[in-house]
C-alpha atoms as a PDB file:
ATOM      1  CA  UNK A   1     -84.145 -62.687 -23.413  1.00  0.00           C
ATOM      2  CA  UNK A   2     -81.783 -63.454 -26.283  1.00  0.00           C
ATOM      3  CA  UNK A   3     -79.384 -60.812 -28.122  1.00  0.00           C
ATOM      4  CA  UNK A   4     -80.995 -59.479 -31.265  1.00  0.00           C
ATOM      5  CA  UNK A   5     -79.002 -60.013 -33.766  1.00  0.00           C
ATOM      6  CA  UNK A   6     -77.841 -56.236 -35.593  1.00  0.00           C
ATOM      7  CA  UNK A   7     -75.928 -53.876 -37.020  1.00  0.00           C
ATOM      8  CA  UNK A   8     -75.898 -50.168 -36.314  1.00  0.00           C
ATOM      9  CA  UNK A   9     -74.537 -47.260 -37.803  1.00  0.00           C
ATOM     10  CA  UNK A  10     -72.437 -45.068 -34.769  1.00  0.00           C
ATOM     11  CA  UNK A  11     -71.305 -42.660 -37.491  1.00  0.00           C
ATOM     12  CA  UNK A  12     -69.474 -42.129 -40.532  1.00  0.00           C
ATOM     13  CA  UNK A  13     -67.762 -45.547 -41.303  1.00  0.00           C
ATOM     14  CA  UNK A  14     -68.399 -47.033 -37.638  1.00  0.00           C
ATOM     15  CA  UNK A  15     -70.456 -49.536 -37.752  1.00  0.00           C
ATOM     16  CA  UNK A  16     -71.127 -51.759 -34.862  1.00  0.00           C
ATOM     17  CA  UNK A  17     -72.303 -55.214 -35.175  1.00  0.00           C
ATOM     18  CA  UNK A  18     -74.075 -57.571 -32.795  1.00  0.00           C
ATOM     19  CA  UNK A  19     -74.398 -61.277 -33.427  1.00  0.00           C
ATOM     20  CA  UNK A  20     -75.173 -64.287 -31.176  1.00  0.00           C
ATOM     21  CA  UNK A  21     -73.712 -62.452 -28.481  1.00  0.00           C
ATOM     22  CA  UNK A  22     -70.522 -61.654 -29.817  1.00  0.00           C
ATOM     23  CA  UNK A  23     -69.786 -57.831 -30.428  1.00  0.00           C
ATOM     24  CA  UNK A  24     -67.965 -55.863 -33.595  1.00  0.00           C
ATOM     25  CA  UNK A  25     -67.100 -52.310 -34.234  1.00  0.00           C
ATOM     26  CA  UNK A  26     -65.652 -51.799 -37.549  1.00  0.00           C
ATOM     27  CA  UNK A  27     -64.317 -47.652 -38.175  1.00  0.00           C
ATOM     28  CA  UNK A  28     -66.212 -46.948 -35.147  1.00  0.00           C
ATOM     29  CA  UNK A  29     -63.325 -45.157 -32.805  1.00  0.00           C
ATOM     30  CA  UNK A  30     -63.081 -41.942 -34.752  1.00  0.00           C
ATOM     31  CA  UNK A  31     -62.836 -38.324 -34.554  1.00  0.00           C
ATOM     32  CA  UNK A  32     -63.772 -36.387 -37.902  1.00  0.00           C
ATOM     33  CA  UNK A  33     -60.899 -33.638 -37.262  1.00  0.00           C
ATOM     34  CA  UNK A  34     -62.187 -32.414 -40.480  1.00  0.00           C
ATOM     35  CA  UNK A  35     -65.782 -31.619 -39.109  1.00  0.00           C
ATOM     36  CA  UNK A  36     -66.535 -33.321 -42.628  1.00  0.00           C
ATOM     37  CA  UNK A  37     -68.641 -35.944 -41.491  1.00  0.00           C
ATOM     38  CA  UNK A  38     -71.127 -37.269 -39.210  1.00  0.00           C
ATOM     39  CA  UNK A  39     -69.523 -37.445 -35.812  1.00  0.00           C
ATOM     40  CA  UNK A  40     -70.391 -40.056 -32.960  1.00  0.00           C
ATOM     41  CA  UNK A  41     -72.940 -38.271 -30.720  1.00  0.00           C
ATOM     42  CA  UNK A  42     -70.832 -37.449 -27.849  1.00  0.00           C
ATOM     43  CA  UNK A  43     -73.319 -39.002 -25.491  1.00  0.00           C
ATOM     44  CA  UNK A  44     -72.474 -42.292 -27.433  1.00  0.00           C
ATOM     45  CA  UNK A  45     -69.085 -41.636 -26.984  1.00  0.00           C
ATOM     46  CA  UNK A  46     -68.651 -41.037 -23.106  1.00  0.00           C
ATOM     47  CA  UNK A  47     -70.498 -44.270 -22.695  1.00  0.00           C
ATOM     48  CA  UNK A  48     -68.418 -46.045 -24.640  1.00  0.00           C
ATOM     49  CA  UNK A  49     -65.758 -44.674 -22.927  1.00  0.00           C
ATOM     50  CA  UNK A  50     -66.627 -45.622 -19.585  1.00  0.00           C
ATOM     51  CA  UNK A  51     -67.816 -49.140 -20.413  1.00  0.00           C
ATOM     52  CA  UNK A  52     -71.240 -48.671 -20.529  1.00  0.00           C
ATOM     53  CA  UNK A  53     -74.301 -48.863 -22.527  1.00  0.00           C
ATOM     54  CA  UNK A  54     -74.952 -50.888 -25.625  1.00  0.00           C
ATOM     55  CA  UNK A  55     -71.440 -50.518 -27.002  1.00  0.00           C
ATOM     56  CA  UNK A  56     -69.258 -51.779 -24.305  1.00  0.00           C
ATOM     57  CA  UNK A  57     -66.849 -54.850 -24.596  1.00  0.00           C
ATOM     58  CA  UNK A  58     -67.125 -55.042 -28.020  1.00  0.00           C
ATOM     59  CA  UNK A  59     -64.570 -58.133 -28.666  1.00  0.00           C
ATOM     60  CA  UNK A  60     -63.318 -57.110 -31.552  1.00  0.00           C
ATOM     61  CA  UNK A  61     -62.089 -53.664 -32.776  1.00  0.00           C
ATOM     62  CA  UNK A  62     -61.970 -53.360 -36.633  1.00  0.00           C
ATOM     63  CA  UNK A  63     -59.405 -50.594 -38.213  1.00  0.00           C
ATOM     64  CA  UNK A  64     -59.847 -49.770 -42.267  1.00  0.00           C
ATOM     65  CA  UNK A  65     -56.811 -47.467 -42.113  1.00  0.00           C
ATOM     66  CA  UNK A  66     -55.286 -45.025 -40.591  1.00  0.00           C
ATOM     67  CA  UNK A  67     -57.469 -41.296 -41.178  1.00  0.00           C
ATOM     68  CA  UNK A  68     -59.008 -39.571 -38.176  1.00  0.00           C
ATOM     69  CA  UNK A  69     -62.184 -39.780 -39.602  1.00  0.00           C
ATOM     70  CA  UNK A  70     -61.705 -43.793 -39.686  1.00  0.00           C
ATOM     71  CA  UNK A  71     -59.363 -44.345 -36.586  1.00  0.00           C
ATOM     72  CA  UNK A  72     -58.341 -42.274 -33.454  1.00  0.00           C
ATOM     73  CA  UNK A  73     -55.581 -43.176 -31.013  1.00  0.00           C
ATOM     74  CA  UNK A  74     -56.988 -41.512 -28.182  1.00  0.00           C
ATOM     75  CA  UNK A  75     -60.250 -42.954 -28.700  1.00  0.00           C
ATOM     76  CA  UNK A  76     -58.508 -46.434 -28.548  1.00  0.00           C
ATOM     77  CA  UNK A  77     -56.428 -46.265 -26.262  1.00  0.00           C
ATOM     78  CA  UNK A  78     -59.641 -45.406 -23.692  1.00  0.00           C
ATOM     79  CA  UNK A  79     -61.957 -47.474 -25.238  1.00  0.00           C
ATOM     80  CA  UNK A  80     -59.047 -50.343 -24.297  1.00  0.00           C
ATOM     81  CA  UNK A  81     -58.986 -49.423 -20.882  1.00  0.00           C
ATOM     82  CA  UNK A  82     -62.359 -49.542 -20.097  1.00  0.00           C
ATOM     83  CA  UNK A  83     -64.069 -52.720 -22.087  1.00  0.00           C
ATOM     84  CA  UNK A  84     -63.237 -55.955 -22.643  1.00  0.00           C
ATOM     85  CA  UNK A  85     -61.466 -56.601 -26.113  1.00  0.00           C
ATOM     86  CA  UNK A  86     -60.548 -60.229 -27.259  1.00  0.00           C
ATOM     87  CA  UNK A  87     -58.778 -58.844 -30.756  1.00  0.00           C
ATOM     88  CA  UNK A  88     -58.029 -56.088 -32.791  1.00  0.00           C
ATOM     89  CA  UNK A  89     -57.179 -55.495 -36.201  1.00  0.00           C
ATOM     90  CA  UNK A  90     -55.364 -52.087 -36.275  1.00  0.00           C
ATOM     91  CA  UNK A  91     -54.562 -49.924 -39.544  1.00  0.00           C
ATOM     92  CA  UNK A  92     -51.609 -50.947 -41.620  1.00  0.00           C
ATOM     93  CA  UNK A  93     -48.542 -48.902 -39.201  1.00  0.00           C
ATOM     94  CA  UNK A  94     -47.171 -45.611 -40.698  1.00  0.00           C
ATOM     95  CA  UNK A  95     -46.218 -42.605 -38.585  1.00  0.00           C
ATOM     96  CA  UNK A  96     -49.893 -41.772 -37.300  1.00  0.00           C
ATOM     97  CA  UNK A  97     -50.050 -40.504 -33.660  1.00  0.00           C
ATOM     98  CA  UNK A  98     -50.311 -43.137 -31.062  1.00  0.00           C
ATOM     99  CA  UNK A  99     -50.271 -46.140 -34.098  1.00  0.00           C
ATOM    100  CA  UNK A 100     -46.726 -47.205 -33.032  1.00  0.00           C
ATOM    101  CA  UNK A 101     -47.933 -47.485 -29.388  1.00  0.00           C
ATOM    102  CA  UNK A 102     -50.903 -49.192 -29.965  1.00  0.00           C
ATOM    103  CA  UNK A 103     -49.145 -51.659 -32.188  1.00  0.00           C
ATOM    104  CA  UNK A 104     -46.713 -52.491 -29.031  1.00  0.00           C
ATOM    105  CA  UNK A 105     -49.213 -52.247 -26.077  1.00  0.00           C
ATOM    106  CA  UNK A 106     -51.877 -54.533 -27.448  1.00  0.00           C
ATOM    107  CA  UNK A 107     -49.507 -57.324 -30.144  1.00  0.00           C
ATOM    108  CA  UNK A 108     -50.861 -59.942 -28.067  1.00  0.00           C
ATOM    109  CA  UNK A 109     -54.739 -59.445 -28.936  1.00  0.00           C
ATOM    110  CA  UNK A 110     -53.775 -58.032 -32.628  1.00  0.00           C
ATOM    111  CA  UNK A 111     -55.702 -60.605 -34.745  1.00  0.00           C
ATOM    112  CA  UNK A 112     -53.036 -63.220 -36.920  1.00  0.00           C
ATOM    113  CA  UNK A 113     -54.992 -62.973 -39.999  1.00  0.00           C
ATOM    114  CA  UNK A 114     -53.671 -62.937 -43.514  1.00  0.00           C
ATOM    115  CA  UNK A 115     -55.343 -60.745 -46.165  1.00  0.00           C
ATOM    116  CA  UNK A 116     -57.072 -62.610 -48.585  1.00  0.00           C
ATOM    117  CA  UNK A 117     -57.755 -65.964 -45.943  1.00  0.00           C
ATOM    118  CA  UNK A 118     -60.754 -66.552 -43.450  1.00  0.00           C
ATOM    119  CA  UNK A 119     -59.915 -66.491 -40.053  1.00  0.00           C
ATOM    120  CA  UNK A 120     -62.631 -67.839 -37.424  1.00  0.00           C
ATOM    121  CA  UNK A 121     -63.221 -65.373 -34.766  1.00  0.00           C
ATOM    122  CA  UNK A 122     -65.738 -67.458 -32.733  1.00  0.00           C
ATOM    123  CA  UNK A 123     -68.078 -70.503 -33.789  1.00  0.00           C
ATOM    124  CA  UNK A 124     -69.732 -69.596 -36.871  1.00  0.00           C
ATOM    125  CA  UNK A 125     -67.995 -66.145 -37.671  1.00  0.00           C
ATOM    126  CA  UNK A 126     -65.351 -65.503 -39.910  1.00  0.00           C
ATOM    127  CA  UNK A 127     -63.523 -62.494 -40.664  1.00  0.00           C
ATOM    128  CA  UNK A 128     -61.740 -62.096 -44.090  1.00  0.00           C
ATOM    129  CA  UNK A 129     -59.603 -58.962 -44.574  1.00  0.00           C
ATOM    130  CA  UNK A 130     -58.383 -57.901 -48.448  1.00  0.00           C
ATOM    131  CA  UNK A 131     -55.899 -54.745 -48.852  1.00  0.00           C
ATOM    132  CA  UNK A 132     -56.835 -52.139 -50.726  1.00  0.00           C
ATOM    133  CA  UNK A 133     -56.229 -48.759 -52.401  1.00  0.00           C
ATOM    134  CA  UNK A 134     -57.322 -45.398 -50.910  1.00  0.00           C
ATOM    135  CA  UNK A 135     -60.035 -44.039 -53.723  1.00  0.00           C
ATOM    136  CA  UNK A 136     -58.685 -40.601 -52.677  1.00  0.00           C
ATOM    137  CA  UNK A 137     -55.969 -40.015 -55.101  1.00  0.00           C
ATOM    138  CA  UNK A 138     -53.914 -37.803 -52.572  1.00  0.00           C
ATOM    139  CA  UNK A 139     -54.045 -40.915 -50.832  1.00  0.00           C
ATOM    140  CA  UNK A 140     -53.504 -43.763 -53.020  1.00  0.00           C
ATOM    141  CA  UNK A 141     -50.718 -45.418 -51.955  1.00  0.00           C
ATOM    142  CA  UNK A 142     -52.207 -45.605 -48.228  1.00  0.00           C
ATOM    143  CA  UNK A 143     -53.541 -49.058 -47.561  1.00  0.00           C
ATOM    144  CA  UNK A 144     -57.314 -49.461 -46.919  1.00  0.00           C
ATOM    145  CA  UNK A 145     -58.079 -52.651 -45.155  1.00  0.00           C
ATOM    146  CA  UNK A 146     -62.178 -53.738 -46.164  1.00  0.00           C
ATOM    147  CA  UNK A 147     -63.599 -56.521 -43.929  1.00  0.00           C
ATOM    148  CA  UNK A 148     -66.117 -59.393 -44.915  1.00  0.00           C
ATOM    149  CA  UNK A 149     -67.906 -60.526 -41.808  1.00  0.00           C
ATOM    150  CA  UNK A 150     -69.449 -64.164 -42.250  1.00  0.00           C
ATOM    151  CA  UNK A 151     -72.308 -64.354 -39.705  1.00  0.00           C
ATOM    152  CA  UNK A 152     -73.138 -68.476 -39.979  1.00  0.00           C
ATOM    153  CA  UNK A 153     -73.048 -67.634 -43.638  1.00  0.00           C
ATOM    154  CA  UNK A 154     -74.597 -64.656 -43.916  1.00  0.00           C
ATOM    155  CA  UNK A 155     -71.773 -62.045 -45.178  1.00  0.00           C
ATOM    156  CA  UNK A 156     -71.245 -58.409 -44.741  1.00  0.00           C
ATOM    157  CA  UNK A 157     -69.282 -56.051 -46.464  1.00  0.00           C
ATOM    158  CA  UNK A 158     -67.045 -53.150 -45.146  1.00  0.00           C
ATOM    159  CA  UNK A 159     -65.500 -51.236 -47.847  1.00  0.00           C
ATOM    160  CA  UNK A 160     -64.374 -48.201 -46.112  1.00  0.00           C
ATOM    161  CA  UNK A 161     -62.292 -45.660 -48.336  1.00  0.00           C
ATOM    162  CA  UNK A 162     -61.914 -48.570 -50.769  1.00  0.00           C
ATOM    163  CA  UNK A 163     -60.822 -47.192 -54.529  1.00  0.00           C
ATOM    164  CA  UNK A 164     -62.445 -48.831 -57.254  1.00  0.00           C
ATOM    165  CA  UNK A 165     -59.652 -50.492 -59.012  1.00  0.00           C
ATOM    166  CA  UNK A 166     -60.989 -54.325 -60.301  1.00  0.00           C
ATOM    167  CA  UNK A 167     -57.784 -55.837 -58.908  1.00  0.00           C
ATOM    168  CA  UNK A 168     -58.177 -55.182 -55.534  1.00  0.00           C
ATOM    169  CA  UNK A 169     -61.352 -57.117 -55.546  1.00  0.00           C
ATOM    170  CA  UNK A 170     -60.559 -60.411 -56.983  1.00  0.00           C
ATOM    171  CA  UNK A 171     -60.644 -63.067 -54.759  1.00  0.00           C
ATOM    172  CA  UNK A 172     -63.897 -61.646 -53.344  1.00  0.00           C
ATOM    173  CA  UNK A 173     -66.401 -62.555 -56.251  1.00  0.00           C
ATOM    174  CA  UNK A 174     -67.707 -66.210 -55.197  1.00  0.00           C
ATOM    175  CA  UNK A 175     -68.371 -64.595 -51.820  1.00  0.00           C
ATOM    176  CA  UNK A 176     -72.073 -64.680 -51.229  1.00  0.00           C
ATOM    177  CA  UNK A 177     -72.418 -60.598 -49.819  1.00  0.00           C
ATOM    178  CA  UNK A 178     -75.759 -59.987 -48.117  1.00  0.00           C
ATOM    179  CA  UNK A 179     -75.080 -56.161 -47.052  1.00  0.00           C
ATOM    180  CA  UNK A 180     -72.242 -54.350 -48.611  1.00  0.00           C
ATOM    181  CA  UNK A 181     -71.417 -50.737 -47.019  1.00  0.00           C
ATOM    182  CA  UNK A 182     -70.203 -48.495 -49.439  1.00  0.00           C
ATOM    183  CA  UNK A 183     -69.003 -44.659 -50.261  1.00  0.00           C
ATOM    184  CA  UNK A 184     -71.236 -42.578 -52.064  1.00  0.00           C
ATOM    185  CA  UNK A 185     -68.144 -41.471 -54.085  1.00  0.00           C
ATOM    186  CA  UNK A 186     -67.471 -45.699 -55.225  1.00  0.00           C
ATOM    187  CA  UNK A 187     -71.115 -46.036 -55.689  1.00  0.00           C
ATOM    188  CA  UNK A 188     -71.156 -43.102 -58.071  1.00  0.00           C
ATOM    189  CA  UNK A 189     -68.262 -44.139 -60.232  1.00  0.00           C
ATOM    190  CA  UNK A 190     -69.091 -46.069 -62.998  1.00  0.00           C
ATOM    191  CA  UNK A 191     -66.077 -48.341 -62.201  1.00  0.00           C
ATOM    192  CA  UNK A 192     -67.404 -48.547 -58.981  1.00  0.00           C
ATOM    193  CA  UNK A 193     -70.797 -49.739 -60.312  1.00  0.00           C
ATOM    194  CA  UNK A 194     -69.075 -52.715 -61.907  1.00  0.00           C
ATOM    195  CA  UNK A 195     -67.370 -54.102 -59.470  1.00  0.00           C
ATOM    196  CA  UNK A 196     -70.801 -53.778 -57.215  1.00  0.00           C
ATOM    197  CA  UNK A 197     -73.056 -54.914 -59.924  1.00  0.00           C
ATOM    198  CA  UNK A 198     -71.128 -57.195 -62.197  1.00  0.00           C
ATOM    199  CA  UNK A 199     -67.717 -58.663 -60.426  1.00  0.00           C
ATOM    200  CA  UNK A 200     -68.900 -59.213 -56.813  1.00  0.00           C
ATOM    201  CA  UNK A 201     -72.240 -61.112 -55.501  1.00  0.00           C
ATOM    202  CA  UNK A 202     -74.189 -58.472 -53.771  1.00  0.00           C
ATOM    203  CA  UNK A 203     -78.035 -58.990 -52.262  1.00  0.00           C
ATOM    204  CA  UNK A 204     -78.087 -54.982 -51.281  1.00  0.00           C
ATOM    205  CA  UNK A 205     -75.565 -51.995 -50.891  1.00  0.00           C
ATOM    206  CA  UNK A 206     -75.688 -49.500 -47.980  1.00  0.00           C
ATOM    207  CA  UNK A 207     -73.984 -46.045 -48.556  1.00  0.00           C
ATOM    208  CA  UNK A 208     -72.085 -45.023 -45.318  1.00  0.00           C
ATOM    209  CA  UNK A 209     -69.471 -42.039 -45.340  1.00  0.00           C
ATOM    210  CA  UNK A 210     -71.954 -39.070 -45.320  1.00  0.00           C
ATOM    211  CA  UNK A 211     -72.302 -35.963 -43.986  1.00  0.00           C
ATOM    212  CA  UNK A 212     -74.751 -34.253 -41.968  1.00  0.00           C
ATOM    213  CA  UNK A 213     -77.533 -33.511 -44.716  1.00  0.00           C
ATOM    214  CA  UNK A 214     -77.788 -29.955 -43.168  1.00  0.00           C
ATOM    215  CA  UNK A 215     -73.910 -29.570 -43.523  1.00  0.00           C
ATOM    216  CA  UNK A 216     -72.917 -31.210 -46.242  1.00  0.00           C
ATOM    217  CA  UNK A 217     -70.734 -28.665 -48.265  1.00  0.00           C
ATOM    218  CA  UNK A 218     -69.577 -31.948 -50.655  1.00  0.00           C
ATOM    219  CA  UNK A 219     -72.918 -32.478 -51.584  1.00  0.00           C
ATOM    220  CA  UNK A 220     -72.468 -36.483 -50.922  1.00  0.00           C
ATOM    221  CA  UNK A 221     -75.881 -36.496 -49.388  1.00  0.00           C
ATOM    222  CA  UNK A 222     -77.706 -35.012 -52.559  1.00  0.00           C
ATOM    223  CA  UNK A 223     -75.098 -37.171 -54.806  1.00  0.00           C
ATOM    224  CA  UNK A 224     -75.833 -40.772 -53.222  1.00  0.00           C
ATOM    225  CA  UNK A 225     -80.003 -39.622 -53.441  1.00  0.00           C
ATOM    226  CA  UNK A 226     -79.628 -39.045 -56.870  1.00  0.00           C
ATOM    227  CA  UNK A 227     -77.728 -41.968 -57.540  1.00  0.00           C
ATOM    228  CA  UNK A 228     -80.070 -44.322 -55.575  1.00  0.00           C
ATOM    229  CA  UNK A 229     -82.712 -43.475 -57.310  1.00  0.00           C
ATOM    230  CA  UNK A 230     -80.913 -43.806 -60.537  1.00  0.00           C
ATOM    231  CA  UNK A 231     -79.364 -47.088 -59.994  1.00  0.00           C
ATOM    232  CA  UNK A 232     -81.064 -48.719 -57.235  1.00  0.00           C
ATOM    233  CA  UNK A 233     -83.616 -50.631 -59.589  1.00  0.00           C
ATOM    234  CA  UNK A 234     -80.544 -52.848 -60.243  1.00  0.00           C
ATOM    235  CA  UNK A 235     -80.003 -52.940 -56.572  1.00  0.00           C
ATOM    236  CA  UNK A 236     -81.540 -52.671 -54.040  1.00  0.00           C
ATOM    237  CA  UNK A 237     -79.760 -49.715 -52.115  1.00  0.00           C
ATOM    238  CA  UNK A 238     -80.276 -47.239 -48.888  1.00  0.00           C
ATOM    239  CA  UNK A 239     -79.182 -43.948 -47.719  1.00  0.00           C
ATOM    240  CA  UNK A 240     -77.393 -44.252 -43.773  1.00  0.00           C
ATOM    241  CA  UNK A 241     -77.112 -40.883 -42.780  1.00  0.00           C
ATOM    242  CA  UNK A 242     -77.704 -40.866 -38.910  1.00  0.00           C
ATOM    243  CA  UNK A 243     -76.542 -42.911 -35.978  1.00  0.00           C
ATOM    244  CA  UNK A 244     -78.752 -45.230 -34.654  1.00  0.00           C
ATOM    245  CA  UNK A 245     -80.262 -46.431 -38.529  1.00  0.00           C
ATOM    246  CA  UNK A 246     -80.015 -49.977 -38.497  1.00  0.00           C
ATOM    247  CA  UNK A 247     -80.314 -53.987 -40.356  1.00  0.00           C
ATOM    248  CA  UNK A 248     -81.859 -57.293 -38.273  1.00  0.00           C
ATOM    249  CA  UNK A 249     -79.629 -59.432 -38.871  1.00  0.00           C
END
């Protein structure tokens, strides 16, 4: 029975893609220290941990930067010594716990790819990474890797903590996006909105990033509804809140 094709929402930002039997996880080794966001459902996580279930030997790992919430060293570290892992792409090093030791104990499967280029991953998928700014403005400065995935030219979109400065983004707008995954915070700034509507090519948008709806004391669930239903007759646009929620791809 062949692989369906897929990608899945763990949690948060981690999103784990399945394509022609080659496996991605993008954000998807986190731990919301915070308790700000949707966490992976720890029965999700022990699996993972151990190499089993639907999640294991993912080939390649997929960092956006270097917040708990985004990336955990722990997490790594096990999920490294229990699946199989072709290539990584870790966050930009800075003094995060366990960063500098990853960096070292896994340089020979960190991914050669330079930001802005397409690097082939296997037969008919591409991975191009751009750098960007954090849209937090206590974080700035911090580099936020976003990911296009080319799936035999079908293209997805990981924006992570992405800020919505134009210049970050050009490059990007002859790219064909089918599925762009998006904060609810970029999607409500009217910056935002232009570089999603008018600079880049985008079929639909997915907002990722959320809460719990039931403990959400930003009010980013209530804030992407609203602004769904405000903007999505210009695009079409849904709501991930919960693991499992899903795309065919």
């Amino acid at each position: 029975m062949a692989e369906e094709n897929k990608a899945v929402l763990l949690g948060n930002c981690g999103v784990f893609v399945e394509y022609g039997g080659s496996r991605f996880i993008f954000d998807g080794l986190y731990k919301d220290l915070s308790h700000s966001f949707v966490e992976l459902p720890d029965p999700v996580w022990d699996s993972m941990a151990a190499g089993r279930g639907p999640y294991a030997d993912a080939g390649y790992l997929f960092f956006s930067h270097s917040h708990f919430d985004h990336y955990y060293s722990p997490y790594l570290f096990t999920y490294m010594e229990h699946n199989s892992v072709k290539g990584l792409v870790l966050p930009e090093l800075d003094q995060t716990t366990g960063l500098k030791k990853a960096y070292g104990q896994y340089r020979e499967r960190l991914l050669p790819f330079v930001p802005g280029q397409w690097l082939t991953l296997v037969p008919g998928v591409r991975l191009k990474v751009s750098r960007m700014h954090h849209l937090d403005p206590r974080h700035f400065s911090l580099a936020v890797y976003s990911f296009l995935l080319d799936l035999d030219g079908q293209i997805l979109f990981f924006m992570a903590d992405s800020d919505y400065q134009e210049e970050d983004f050009r490059g990007l707008e002859n790219e064909a996006i089918q599925y762009a995954f998006v904060t609810p915070v970029f999607y409500n700034n009217a910056a935002g909105r232009r570089i999603l509507f008018e600079q880049l090519s985008i079929r639909e948008l997915i907002l990722y990033h959320l809460p719990d709806p039931e403990n959400d004391r930003f009010q980013y669930s209530r804030l992407a509804e609203h602004d769904v239903r405000k903007y999505g007759k210009e695009k079409p646009a849904v709501i991930w809140h919960e693991y499992g929620e899903s795309i065919i791809l």
